[in-house]
Protein backbone atom coordinates (compact mmCIF):
# COMPACT_ATOMS: atom_id res chain seq x y z
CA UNK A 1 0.00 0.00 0.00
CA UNK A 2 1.16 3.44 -1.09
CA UNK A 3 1.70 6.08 1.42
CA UNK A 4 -1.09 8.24 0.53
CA UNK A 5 -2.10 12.06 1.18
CA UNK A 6 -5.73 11.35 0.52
CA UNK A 7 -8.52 9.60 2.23
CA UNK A 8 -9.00 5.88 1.18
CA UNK A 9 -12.81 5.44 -1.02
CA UNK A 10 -13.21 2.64 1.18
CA UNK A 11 -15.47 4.17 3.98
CA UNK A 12 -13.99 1.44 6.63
CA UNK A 13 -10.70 3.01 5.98
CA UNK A 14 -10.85 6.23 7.40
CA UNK A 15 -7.38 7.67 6.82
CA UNK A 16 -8.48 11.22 7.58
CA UNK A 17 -7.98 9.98 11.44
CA UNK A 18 -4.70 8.57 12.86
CA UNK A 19 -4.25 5.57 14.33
CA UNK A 20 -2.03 3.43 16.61
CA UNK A 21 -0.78 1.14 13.79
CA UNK A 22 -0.26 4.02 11.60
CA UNK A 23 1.72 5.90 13.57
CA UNK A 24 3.76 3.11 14.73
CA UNK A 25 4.18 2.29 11.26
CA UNK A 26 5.23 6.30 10.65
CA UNK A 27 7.53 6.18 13.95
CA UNK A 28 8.94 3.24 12.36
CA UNK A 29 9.91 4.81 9.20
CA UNK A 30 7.26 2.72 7.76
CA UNK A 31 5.58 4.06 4.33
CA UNK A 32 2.00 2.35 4.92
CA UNK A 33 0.74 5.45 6.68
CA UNK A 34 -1.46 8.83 5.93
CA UNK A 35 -1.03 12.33 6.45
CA UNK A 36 -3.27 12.21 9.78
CA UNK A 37 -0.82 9.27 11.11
CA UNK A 38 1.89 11.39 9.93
CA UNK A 39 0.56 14.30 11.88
CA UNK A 40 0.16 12.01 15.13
CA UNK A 41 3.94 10.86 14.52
CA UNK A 42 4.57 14.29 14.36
CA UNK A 43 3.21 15.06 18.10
CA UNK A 44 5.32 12.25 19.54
CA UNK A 45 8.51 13.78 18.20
CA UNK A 46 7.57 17.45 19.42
CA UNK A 47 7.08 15.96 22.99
CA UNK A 48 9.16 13.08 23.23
CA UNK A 49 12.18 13.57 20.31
CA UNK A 50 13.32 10.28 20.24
CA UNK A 51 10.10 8.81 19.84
CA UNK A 52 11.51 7.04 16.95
CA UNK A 53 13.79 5.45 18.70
CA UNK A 54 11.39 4.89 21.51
CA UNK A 55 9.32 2.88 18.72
CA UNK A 56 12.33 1.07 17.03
CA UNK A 57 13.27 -0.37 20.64
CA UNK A 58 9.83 -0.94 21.18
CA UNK A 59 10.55 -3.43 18.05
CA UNK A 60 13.33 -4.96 19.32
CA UNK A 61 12.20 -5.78 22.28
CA UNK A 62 9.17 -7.23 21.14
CA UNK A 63 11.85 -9.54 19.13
CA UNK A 64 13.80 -10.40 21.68
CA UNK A 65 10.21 -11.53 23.56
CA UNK A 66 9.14 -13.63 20.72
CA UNK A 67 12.77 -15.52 20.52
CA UNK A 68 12.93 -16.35 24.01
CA UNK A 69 9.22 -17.60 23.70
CA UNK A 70 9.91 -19.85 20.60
CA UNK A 71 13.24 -21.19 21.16
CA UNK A 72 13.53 -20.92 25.49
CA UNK A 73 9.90 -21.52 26.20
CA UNK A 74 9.30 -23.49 23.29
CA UNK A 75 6.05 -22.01 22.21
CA UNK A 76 4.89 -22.35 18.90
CA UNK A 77 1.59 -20.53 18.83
CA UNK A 78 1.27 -17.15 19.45
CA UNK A 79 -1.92 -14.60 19.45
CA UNK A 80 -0.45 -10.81 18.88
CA UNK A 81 -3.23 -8.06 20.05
CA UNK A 82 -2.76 -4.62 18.35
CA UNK A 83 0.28 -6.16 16.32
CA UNK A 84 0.12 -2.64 14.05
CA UNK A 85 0.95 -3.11 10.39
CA UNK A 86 2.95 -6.63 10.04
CA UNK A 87 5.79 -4.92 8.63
CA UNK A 88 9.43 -4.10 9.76
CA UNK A 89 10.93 -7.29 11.91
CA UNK A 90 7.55 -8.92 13.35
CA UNK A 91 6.24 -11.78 15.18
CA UNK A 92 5.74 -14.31 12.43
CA UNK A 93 9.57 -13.71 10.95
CA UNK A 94 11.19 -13.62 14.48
CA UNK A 95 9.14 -16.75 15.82
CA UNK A 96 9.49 -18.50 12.02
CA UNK A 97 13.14 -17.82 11.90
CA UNK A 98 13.74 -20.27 15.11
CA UNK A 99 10.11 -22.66 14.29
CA UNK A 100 9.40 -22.60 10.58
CA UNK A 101 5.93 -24.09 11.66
CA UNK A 102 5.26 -21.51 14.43
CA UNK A 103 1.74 -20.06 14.22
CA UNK A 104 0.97 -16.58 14.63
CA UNK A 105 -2.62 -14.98 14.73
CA UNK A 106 -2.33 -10.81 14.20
CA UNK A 107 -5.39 -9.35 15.50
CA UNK A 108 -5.72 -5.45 15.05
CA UNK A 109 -8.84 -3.15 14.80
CA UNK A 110 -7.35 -1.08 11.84
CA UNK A 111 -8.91 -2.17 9.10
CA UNK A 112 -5.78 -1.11 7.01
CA UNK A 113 -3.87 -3.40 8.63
CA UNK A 114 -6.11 -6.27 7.56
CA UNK A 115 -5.67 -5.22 4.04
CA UNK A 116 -2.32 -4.96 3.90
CA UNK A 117 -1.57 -7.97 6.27
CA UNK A 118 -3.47 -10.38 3.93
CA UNK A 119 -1.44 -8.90 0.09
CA UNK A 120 2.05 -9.40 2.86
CA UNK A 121 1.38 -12.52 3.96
CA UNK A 122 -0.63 -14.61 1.49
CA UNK A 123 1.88 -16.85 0.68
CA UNK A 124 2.42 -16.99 4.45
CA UNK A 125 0.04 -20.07 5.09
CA UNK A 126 1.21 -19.98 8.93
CA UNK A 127 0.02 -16.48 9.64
CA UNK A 128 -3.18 -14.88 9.33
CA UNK A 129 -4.50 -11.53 10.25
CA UNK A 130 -7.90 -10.42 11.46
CA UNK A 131 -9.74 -7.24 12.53
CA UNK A 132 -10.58 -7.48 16.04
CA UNK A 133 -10.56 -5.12 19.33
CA UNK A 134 -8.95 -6.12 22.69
CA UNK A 135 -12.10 -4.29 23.80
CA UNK A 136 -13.98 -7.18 22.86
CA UNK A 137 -11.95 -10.03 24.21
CA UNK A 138 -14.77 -13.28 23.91
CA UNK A 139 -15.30 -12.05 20.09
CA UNK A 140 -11.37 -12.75 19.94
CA UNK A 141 -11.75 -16.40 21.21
CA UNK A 142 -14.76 -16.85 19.50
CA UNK A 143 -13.29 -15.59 15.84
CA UNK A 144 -13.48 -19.03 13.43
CA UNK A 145 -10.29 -17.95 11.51
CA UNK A 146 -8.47 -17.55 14.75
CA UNK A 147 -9.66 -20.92 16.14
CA UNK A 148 -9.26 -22.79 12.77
CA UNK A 149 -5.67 -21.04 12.92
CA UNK A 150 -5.01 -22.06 16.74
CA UNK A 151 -4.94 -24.97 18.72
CA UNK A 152 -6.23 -23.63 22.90
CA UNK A 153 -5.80 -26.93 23.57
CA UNK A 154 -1.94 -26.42 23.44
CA UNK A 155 -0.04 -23.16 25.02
CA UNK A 156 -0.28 -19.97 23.47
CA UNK A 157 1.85 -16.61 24.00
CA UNK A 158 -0.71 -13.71 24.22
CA UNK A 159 1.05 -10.77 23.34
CA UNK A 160 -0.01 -6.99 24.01
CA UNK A 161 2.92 -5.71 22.93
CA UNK A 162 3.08 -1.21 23.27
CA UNK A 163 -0.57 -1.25 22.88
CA UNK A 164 -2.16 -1.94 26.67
CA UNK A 165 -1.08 1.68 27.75
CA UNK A 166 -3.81 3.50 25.21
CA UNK A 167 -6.55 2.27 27.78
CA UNK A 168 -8.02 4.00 30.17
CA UNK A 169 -8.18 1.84 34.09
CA UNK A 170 -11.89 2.83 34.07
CA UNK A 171 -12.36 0.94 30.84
CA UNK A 172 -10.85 -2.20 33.23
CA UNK A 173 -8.30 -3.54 30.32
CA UNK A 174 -7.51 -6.14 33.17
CA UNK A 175 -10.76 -8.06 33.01
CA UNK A 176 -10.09 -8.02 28.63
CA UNK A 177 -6.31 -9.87 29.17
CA UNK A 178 -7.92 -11.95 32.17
CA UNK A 179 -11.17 -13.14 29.57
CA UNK A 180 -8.22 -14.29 26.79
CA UNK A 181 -6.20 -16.11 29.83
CA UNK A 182 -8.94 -17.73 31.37
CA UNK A 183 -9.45 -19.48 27.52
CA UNK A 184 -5.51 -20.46 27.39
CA UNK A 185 -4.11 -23.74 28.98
CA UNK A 186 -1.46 -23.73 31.80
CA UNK A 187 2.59 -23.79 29.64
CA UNK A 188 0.71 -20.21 27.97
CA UNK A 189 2.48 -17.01 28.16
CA UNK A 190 1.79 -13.36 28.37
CA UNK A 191 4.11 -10.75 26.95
CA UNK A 192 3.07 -7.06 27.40
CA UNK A 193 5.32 -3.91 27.25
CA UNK A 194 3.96 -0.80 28.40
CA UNK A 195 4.31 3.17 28.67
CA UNK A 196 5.58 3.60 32.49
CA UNK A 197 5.66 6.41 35.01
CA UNK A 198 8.41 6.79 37.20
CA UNK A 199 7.94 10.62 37.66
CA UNK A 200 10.23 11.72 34.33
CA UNK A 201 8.91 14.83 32.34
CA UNK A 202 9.94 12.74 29.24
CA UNK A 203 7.69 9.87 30.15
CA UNK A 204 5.01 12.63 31.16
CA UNK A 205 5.60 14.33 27.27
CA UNK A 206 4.76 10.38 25.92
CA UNK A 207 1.20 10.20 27.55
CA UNK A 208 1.07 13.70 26.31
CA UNK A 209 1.23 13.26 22.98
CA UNK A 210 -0.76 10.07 23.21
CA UNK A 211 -3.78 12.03 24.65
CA UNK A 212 -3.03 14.86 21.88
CA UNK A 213 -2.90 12.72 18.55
CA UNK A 214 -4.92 9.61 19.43
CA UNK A 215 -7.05 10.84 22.38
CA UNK A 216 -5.45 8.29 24.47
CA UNK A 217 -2.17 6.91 25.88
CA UNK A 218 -2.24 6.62 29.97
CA UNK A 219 1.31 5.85 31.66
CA UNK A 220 1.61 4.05 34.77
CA UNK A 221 3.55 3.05 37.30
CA UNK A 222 5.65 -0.11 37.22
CA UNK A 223 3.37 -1.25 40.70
CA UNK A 224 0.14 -1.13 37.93
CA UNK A 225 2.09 -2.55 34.94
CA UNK A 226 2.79 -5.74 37.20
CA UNK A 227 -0.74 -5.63 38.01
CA UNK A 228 -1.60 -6.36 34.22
CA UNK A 229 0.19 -9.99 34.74
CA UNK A 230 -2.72 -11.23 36.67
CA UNK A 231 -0.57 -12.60 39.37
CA UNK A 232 1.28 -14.58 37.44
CA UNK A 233 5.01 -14.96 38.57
CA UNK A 234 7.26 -13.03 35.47
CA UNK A 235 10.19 -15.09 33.97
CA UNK A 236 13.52 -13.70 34.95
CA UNK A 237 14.61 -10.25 34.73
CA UNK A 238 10.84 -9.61 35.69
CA UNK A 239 9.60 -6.31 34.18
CA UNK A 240 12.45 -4.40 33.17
CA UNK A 241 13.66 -1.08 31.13
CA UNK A 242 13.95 -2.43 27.42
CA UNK A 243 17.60 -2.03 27.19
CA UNK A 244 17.73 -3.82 30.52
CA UNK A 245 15.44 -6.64 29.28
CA UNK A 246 16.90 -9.82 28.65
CA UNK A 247 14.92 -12.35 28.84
CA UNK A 248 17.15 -15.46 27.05
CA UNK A 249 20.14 -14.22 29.09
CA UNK A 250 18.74 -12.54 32.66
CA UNK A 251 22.61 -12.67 33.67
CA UNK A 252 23.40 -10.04 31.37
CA UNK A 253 25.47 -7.30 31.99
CA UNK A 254 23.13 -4.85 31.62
CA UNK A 255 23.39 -0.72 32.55
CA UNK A 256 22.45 0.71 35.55
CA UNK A 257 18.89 2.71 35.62
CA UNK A 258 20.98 6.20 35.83
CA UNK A 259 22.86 5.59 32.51
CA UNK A 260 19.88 4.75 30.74
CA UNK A 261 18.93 7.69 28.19
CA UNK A 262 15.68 9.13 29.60
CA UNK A 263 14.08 8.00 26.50
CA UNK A 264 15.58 4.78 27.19
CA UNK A 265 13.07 4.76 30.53
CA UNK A 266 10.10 5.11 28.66
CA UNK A 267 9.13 1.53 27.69
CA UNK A 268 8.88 -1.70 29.99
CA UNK A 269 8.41 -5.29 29.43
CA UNK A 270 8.22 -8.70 30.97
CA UNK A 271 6.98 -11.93 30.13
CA UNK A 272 4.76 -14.28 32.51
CA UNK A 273 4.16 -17.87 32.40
CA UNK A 274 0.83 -18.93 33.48
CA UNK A 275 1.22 -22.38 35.63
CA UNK A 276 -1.84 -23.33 36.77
């Protein structure tokens, strides 16, 4: 898909508003994006000038996840919930690289990205992509390309990766992630990172810019991001600054907090096994 100036003739694609994926996708350096997502990409950068970067670690990290879950973990299935645009270095290329017959459901509520998922991945027969919202967790488990895709009898990696910080608490985003758990048999994982607030003005100009493109993006404390693991015990380093975040090697030699760029202590992740 083109970039394009212009709004799509397709009334479900309404490219005259930005959107998570879009903007990701713009953040990214991505070209499958519209002047509004441009815009929104535009407000990240004025608050938070390494947004970009912010975005390309976001990437990385969300690789590293994905290795450790396919080759350490041994997962093979793995249901990714606002996976943006399947472009760049994604879950089906860093989970096929290790397991050639990995599985990986994308589920996004951009209809763009269903268009351009299916043309990227046709010949892809161990990926799919469908339009759904994390908003409406039981329509998830109850998709029929999603179940003809997965097996819940065997462990799945749910993965909410820089997406569960755009909800509000009030809107309970806990009870969504708990819904999909509840479905998924013990051996299952869940991989989230997250927007967090420590107190930095950088991490304050983030949620700014969130509220100011996309009328959301809430920060929150590390306390609350564990919260979002349902009690489940994390798989060492825990949750952990991105450059900190090792999760095949939690021995690393990693740098302290206080040397970490502050836009390097924007972003947070962990991964948590679900046992019983």
């Amino acid at each position: 898909m083109a970039t394009s100036d212009t709004s799509d003739p397709n009334p479900e694609f309404d490219t005259s508003q930005p959107t998570i994926a879009r903007v990701y996708d713009a953040l990214l350096g991505g070209k499958d994006n519209f002047a509004a997502d441009r815009e929104g990409a535009g407000l990240y950068l004025k608050y938070v000038p390494d947004a970009g970067r912010c975005a390309i670690e976001n990437r990385q990290a969300l690789v590293k996840g994905v290795q450790y879950l396919a080759r350490q973990a041994g997962i093979d299935q793995f249901l990714d919930i606002g996976s943006g645009l399947p472009t760049q270095k994604n879950t089906h290329e860093a989970a096929q690289d290790i397991n050639p017959n990995a599985k990986v459901a994308y589920v996004d509520n951009d209809p763009i990205v269903l268009a351009h998922g299916r043309a990227l991945l046709a010949t892809n027969n161990s990926t799919i992509v469908v339009t759904a919202d994390l908003r409406q967790p039981q329509e998830i488990l109850d998709n029929p390309e999603i179940n003809d895709h997965l097996d819940f009898d065997r462990p799945v990696a749910l993965m909410i990766v820089g997406l569960h910080m755009h909800f509000h608490d009030d809107e309970k985003p806990d009870e969504w992630v708990r819904t999909i758990m509840n479905k998924l048999v013990p051996g299952s994982y869940l991989f989230i990172t997250d927007f967090v607030d420590t107190g930095e003005p950088l991490q304050k100009g983030m949620e700014r810019a969130g509220l100011e493109s996309l009328g959301n993006g809430w920060i929150r404390t590390p306390e609350r991001i564990e919260q979002h693991f349902l009690g489940m015990p994390l798989i060492p380093p825990g949750l952990d600054f991105l450059a900190r975040w090792f999760p095949e090697d939690p021995e690393a030699e990693v740098p302290a907090v206080e040397d970490l760029q502050p836009w390097q202590r924007i972003l947070m992740a962990g991964i948590a096994k679900k046992e019983i």
